[in-house]
Protein backbone atom coordinates (compact mmCIF):
# COMPACT_ATOMS: atom_id res chain seq x y z
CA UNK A 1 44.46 -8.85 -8.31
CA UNK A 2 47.76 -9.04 -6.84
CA UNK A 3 49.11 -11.21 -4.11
CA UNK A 4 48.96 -9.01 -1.32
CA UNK A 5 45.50 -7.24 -1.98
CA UNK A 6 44.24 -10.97 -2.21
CA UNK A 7 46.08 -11.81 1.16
CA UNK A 8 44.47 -8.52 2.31
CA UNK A 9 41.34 -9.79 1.57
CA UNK A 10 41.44 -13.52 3.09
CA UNK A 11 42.48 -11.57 6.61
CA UNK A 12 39.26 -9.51 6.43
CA UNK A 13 36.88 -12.48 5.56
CA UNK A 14 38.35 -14.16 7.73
CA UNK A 15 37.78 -12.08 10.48
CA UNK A 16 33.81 -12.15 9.83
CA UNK A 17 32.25 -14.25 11.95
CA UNK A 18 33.92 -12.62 15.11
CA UNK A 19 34.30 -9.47 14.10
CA UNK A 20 32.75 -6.78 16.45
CA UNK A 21 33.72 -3.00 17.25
CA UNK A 22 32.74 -1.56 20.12
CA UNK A 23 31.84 1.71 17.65
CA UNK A 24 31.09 1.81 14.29
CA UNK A 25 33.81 3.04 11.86
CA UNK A 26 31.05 5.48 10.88
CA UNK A 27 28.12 6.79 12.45
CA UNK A 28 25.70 5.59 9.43
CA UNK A 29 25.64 4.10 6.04
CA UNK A 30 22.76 4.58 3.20
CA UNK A 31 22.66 2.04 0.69
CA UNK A 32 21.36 2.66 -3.00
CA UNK A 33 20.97 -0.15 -5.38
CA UNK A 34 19.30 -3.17 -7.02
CA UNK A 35 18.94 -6.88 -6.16
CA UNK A 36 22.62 -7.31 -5.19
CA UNK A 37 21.77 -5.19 -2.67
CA UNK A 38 18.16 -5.40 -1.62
CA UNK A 39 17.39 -6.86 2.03
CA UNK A 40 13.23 -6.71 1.73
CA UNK A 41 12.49 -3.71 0.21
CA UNK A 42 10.27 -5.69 -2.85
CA UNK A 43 8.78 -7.85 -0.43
CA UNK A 44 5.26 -6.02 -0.34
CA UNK A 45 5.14 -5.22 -3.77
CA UNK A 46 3.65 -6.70 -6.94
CA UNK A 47 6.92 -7.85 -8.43
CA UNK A 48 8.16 -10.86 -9.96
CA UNK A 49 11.58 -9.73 -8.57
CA UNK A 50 11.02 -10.60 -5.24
CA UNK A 51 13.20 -13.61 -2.80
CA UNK A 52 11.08 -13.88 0.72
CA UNK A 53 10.71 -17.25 0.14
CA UNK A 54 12.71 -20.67 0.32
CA UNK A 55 15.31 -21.80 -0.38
CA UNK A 56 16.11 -17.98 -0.28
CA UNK A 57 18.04 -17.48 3.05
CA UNK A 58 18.64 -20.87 3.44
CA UNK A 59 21.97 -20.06 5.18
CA UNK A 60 20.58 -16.49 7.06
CA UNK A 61 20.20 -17.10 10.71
CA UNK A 62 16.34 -15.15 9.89
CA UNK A 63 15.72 -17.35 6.71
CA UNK A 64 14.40 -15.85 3.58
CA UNK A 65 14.22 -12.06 3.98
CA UNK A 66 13.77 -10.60 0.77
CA UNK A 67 18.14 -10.48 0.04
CA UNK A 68 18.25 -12.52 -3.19
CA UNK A 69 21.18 -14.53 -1.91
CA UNK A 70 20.70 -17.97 0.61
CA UNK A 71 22.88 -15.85 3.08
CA UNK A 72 23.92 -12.17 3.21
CA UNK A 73 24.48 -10.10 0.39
CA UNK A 74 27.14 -7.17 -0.18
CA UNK A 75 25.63 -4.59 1.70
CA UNK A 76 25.44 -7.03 4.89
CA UNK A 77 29.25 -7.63 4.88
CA UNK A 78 30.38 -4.12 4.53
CA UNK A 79 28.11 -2.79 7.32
CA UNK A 80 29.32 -5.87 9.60
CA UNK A 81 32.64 -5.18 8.21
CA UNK A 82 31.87 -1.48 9.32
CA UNK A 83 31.33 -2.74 12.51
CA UNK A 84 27.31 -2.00 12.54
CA UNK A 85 26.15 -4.55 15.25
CA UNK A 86 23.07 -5.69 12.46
CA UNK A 87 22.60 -5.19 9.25
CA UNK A 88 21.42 -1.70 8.20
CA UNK A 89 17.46 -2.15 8.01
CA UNK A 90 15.67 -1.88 4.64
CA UNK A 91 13.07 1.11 4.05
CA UNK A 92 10.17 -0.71 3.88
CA UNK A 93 10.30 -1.51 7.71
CA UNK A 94 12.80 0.90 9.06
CA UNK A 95 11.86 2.25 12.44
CA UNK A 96 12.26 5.58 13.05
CA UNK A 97 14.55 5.75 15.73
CA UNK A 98 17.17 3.14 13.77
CA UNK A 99 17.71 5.90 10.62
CA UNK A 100 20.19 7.61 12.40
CA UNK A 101 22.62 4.57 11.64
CA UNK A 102 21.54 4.62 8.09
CA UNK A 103 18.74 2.90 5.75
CA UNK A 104 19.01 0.53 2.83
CA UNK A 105 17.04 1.29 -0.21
CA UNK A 106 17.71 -1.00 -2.87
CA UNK A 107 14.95 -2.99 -4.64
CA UNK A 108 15.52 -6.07 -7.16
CA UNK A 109 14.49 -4.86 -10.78
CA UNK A 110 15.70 -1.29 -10.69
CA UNK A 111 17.54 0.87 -12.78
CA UNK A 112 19.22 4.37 -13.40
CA UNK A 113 16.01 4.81 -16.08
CA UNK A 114 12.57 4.73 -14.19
CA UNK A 115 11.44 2.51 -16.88
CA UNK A 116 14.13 -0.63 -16.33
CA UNK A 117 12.13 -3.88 -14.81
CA UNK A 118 9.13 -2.71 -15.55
CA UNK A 119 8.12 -5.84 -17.01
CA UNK A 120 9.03 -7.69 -13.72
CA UNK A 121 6.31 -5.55 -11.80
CA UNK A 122 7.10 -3.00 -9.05
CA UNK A 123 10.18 -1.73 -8.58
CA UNK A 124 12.25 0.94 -6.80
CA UNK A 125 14.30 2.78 -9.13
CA UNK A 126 17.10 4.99 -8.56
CA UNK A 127 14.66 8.03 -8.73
CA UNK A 128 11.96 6.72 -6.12
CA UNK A 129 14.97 5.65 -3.71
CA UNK A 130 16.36 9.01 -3.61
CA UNK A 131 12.86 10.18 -2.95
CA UNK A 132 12.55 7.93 0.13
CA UNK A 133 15.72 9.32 1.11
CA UNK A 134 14.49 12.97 1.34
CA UNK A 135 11.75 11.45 3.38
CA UNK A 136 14.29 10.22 5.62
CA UNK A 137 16.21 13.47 5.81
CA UNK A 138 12.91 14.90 7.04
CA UNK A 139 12.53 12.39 9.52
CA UNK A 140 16.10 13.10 11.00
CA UNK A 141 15.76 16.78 11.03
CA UNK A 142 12.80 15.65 12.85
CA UNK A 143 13.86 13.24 15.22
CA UNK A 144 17.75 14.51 15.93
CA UNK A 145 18.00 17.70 14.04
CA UNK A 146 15.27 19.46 16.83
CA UNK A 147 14.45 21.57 13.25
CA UNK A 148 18.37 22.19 12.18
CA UNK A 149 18.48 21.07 8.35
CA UNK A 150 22.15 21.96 9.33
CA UNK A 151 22.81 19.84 11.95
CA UNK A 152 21.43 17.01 10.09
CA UNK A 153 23.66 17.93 7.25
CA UNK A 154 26.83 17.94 9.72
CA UNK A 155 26.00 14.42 10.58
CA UNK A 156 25.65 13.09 7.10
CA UNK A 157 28.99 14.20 5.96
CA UNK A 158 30.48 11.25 7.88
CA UNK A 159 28.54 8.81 6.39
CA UNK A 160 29.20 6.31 3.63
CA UNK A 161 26.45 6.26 0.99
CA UNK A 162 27.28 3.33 -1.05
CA UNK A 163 25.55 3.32 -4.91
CA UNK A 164 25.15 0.26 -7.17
CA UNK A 165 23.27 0.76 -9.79
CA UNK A 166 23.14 0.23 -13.70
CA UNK A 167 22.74 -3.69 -14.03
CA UNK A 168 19.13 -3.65 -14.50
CA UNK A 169 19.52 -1.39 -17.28
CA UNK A 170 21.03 -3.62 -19.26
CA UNK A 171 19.95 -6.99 -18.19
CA UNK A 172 16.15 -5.81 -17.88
CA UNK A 173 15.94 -2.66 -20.56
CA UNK A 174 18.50 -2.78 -23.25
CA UNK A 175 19.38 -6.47 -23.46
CA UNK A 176 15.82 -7.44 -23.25
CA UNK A 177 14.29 -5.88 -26.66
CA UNK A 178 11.07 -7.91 -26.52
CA UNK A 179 9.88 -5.33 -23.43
CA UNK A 180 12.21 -2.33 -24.38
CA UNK A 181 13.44 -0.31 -27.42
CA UNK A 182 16.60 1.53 -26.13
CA UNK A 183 18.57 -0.81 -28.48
CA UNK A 184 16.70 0.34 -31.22
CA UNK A 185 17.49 3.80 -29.98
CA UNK A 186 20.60 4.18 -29.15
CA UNK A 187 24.10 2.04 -30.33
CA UNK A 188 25.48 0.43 -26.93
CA UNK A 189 28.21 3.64 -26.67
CA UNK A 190 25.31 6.27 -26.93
CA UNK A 191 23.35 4.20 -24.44
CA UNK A 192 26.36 4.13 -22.21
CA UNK A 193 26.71 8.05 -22.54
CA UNK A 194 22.96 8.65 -21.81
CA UNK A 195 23.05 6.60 -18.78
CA UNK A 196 25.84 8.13 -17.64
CA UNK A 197 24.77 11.64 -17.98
CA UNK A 198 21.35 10.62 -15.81
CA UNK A 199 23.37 8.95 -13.42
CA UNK A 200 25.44 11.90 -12.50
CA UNK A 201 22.55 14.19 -11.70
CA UNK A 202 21.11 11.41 -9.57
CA UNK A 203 24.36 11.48 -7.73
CA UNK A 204 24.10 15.28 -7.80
CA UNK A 205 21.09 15.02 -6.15
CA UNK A 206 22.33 13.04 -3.39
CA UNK A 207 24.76 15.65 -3.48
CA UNK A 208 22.87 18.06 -2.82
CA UNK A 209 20.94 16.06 0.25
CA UNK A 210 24.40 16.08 2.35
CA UNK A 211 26.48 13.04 1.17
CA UNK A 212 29.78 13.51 0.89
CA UNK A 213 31.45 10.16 1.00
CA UNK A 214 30.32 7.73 -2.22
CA UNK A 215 31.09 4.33 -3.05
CA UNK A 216 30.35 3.98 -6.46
CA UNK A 217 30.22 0.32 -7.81
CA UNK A 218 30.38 0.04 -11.52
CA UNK A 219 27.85 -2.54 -12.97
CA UNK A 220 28.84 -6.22 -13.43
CA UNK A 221 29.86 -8.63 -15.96
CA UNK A 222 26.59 -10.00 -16.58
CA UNK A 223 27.26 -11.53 -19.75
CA UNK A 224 28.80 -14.06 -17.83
CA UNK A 225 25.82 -14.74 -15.68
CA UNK A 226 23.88 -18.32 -16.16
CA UNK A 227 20.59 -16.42 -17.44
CA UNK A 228 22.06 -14.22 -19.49
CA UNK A 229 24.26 -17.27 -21.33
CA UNK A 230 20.57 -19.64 -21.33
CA UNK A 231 18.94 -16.10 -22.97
CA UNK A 232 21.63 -15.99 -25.42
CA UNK A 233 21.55 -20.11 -25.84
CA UNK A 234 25.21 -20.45 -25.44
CA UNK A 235 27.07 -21.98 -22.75
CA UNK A 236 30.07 -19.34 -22.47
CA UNK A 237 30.31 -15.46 -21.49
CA UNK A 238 27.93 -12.54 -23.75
CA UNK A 239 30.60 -10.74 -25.44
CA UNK A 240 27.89 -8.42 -26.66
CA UNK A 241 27.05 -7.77 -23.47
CA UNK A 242 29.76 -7.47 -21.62
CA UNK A 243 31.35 -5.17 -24.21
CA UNK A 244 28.45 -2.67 -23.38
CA UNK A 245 29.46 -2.54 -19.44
CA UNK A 246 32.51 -2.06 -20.14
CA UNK A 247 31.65 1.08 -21.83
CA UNK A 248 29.53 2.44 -19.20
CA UNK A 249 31.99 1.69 -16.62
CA UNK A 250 34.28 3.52 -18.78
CA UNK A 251 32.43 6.63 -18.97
CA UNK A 252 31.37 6.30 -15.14
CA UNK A 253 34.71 6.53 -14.02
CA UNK A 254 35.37 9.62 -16.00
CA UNK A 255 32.28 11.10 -14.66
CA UNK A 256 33.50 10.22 -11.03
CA UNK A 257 36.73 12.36 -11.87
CA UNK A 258 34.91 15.40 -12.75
CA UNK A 259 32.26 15.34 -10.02
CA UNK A 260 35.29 14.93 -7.66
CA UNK A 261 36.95 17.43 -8.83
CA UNK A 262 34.07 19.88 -8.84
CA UNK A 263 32.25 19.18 -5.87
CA UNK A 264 33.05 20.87 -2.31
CA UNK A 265 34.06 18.08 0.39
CA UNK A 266 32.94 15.26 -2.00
CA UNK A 267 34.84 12.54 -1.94
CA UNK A 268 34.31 9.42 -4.77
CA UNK A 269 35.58 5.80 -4.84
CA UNK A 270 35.06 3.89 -7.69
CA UNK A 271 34.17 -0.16 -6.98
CA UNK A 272 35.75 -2.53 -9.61
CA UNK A 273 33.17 -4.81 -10.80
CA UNK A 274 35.30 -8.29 -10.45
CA UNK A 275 36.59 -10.33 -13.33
CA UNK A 276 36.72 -13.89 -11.73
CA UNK A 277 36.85 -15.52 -8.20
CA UNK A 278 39.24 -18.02 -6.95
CA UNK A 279 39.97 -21.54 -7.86
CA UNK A 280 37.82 -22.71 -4.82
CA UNK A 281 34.65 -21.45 -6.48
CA UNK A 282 34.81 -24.37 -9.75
CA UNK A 283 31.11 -23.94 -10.35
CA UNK A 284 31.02 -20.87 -12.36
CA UNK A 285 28.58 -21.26 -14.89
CA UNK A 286 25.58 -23.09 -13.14
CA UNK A 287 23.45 -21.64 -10.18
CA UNK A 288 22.90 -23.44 -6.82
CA UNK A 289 19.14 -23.54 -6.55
CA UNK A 290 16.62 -24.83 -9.16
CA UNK A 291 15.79 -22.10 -11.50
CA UNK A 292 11.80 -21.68 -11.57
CA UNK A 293 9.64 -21.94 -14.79
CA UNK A 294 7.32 -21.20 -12.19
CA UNK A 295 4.73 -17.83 -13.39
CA UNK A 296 5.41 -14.78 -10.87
CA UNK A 297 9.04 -16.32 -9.97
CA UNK A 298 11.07 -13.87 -12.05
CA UNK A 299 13.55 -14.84 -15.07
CA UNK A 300 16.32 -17.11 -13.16
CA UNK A 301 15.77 -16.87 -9.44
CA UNK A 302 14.90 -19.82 -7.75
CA UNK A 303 11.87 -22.49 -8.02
CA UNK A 304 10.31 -22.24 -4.33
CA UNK A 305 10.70 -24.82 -1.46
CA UNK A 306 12.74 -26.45 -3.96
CA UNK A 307 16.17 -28.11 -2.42
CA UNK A 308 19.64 -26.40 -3.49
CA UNK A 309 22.99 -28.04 -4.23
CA UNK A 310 24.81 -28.95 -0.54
CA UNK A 311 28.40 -27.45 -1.81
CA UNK A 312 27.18 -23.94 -1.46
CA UNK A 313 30.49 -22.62 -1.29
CA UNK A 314 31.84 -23.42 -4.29
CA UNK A 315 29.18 -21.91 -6.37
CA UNK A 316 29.79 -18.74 -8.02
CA UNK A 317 26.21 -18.53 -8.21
CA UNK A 318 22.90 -19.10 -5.88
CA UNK A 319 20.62 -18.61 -8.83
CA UNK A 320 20.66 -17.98 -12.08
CA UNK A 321 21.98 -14.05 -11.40
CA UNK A 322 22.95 -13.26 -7.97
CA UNK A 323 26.00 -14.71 -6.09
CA UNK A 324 26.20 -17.02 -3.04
CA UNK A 325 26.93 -15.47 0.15
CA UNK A 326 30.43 -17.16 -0.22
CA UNK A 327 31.20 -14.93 -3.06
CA UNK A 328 29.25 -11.65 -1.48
CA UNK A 329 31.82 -12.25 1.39
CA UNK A 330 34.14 -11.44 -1.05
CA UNK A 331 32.93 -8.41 -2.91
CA UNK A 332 32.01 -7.00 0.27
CA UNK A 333 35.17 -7.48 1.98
CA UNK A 334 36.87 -5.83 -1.56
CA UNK A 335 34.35 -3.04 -1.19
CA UNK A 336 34.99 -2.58 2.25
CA UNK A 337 38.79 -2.38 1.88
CA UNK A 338 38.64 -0.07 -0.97
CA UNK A 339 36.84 1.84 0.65
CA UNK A 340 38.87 2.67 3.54
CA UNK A 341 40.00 6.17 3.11
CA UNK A 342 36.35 6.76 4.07
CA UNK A 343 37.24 5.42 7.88
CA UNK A 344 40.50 6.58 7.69
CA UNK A 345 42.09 10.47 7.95
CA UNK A 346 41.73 11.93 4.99
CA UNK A 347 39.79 15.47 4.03
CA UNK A 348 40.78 15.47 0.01
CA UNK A 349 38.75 15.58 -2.35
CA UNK A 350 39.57 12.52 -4.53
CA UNK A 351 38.79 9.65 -6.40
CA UNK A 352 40.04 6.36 -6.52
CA UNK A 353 39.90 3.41 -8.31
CA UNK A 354 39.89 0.11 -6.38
């Protein structure tokens, strides 16, 4: 990262906890993801991969809310960053007159394939969270639309539709071969194409449903996460795994290209995954909370009503997979600034890579 994008992104966090526009930068934003991402969706559902509990949103002025994080996660700092006076709600209790401004739909566990996290319990894959989002169209061409599919359309052209997917299906399908065969199935560069080529007709689909303006986030490092290292019983980085995101991330980014280059009005940025923090996070391989042995508490998330370290802020992680809400401030306020050409004045079709 160089100098001035990092200086870049020190103004914007640093703006957070004031920052307020009197109008969004957008008039809505519809989130699509997994765990990184999830603000309650999973709470009602018979899931291991659920984080309404303590110490979960131990630092979130509503306490734990279903984000797996102890204070906001990514999707909370781009909408504030946005300028969205609250966060945008999840699905699962999204009133009917708030899904004009958008709706989140991400669920812990879930994957590009239907199957991912199914040994976790209930989950929203990518599939059933585009479903719930032609639901939603229905419900605006309902409540604003007066009937106009059109109209509807019109106003979802100027919306951000942010997609993170692909972690699960590697962390909980093809990395996990006691609940899944894909790695039986396919070498890691054949599983990389295959997701790939299902991901892009999900992203048609959505398409197809009036977005126009995607944020695509490639999948993370996860080799690196304390888990995936206790899975593996080593104390440094999965090469193996690692190795594999890299080629999916590969062959996303390509895919990107050609649906930008095909698609009327579309417009794709690619998010970086990133490679390493700043020197102020030193605890990089340990989470912050007490992992639970506990039976329903999923595979490294934390032991309830358990306390967490105190020096939250210089944890990479909060438990044992997702990051703190220091280190969400600052892939949201990357995100966010990548993204800009979204809030900005240009009609191209493009796609770039932040």
């Amino acid at each position: 990262m160089s100098y001035f994008k990092s200086y870049v992104l020190m103004l914007i966090i640093a703006t957070l906890s004031t920052f307020t526009l009197a109008v969004p930068q957008v008039p809505c934003y519809f989130i699509f993801g997994d765990s990184l991402y999830d603000n309650g969706n999973n709470n009602h559902l018979v899931t291991e991969a659920r984080a309404n509990f303590p110490p979960y949103g131990i630092d979130f002025p509503d306490g734990p809310t279903g984000r797996f994080s102890n204070g906001r996660n990514i999707a909370d700092v781009i909408a504030q960053l946005l300028g969205f006076e609250n966060s945008i709600p999840p699905y699962a209790s999204a009133n009917r007159e708030d899904i004009h401004r958008g709706v989140n739909y991400a669920s812990g566990s879930a994957g590009i394939r239907d199957e991912s996290g199914q040994h976790m319990g209930g989950r929203i894959s990518l599939n059933q969270q585009l479903a719930h989002h032609a639901t939603t169209l229905l419900q605006l061409v309902d409540l604003n639309g007066n009937g106009n599919l059109s109209q509807v359309r019109e106003h979802l052209k100027k919306c951000i539709y942010t997609v993170a997917m692909g972690n699960n299906d590697f962390i909980n399908n093809y990395f996990a071969p006691n609940y899944y065969k894909t790695s039986s199935l396919y070498t890691t560069e054949e599983y990389a194409e295959t997701l790939v080529q299902q991901y892009t007709k999900q992203l048609l689909q959505l398409y197809d449903y009036g977005a126009r303006k995607f944020a695509v986030s490639g999948a993370g490092y996860s080799g690196c996460a304390p888990a995936i290292m206790a899975r593996y019983e080593t104390n440094v980085c999965v090469d193996e795994v690692n190795v594999a995101v890299v080629q999916f991330n590969a062959r996303l980014t390509a895919a990107l290209v050609d649906l930008g280059s095909k698609l009327c009005e579309a417009k794709f940025i690619y998010i970086d995954p990133p490679l390493g923090y700043s020197t102020d996070f030193n605890v990089t391989d340990q989470p912050c909370c007490d992992v639970s042995p506990t039976i329903g508490i999923g595979e490294g998330q934390c032991a309830p009503n358990q306390v967490p370290c105190a020096a939250r802020k210089n944890y990479v992680f909060w438990d044992a997979f997702h990051p703190t809400e220091s280190v969400s401030l600052v892939d949201g306020a990357s995100a966010y600034a990548a993204m800009s050409p979204f809030y900005a004045s240009s009609e191209e079709n493009f796609i770039s890579d932040a």
